[in-house]
C-alpha atoms as a PDB file:
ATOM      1  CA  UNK A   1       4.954 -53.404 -14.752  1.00  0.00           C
ATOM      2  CA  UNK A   2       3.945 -56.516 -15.826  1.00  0.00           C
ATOM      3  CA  UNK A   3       5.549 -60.283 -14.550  1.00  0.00           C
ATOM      4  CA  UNK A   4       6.844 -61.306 -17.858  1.00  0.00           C
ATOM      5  CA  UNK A   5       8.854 -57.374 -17.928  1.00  0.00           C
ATOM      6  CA  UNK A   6      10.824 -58.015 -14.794  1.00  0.00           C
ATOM      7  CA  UNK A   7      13.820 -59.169 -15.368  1.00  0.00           C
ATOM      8  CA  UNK A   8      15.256 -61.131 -12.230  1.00  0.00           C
ATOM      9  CA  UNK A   9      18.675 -60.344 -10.932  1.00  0.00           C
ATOM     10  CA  UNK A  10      21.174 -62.404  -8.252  1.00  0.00           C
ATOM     11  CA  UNK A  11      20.622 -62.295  -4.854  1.00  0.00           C
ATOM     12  CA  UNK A  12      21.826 -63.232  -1.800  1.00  0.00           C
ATOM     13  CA  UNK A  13      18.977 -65.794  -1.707  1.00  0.00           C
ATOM     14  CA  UNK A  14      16.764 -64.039   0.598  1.00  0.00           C
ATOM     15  CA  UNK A  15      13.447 -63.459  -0.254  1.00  0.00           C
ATOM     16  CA  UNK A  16      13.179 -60.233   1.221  1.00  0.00           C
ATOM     17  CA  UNK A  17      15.987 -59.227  -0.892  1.00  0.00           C
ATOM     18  CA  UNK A  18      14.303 -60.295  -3.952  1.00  0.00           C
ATOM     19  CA  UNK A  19      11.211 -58.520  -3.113  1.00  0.00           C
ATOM     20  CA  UNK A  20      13.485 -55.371  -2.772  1.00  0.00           C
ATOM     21  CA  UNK A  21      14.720 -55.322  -5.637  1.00  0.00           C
ATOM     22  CA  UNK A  22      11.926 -56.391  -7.973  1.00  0.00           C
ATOM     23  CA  UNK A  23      10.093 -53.520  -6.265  1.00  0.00           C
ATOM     24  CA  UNK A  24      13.129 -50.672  -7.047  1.00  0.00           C
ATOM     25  CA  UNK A  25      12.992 -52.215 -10.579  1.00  0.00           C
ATOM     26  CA  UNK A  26       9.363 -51.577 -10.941  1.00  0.00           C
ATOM     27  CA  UNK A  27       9.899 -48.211  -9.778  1.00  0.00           C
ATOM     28  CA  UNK A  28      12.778 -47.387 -11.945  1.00  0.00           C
ATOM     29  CA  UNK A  29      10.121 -48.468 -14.835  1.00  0.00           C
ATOM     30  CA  UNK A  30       7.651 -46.454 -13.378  1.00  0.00           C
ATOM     31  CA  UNK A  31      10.181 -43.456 -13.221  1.00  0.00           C
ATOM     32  CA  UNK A  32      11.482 -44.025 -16.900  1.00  0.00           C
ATOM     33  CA  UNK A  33       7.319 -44.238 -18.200  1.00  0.00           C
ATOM     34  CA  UNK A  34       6.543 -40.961 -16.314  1.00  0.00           C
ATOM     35  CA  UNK A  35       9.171 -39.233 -17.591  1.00  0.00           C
ATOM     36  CA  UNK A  36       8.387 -40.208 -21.253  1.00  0.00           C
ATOM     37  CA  UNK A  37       5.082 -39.070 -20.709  1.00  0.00           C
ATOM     38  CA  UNK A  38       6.342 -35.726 -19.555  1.00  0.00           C
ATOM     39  CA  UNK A  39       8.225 -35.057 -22.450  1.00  0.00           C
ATOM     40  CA  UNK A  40       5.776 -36.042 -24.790  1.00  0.00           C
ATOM     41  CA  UNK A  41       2.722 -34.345 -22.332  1.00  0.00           C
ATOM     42  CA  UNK A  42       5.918 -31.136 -23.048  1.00  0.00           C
ATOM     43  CA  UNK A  43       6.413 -31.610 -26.516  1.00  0.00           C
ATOM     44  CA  UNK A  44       2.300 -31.697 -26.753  1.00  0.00           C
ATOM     45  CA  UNK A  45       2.472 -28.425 -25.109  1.00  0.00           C
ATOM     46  CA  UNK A  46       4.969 -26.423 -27.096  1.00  0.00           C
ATOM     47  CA  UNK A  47       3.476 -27.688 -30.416  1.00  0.00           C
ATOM     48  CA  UNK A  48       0.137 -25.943 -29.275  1.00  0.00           C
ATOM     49  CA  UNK A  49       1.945 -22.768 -28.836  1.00  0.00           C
ATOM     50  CA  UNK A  50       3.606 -22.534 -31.794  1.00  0.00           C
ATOM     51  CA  UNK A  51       0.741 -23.888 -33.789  1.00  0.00           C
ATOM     52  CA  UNK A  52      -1.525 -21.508 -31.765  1.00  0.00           C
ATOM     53  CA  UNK A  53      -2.350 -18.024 -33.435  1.00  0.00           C
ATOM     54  CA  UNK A  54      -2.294 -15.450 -30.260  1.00  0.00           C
END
């Protein structure tokens, strides 16, 4: 993820806190990318099948 995608949220004022949860943001990004790319990687898939003469 890049800086200008993170989008800051309240915190307690802590820095460790922020740190937190800019770093569970980035992975929920990460999660949300991956998974896109497994449906299309599955969608890639299937449409070689059924485009495939066997």
């Amino acid at each position: 993820m890049f800086d200008h995608e993170r989008v800051p949220l309240p915190s307690s004022g802590r820095s460790d806190d922020n740190r937190f949860r800019f770093q569970f943001m980035r992975i929920e990004k990460i999660d949300q990318v991956l998974e896109k790319a497994g449906i299309a990687a599955l969608a890639t898939v299937i449409l070689a099948i059924l485009t495939s003469r066997i």
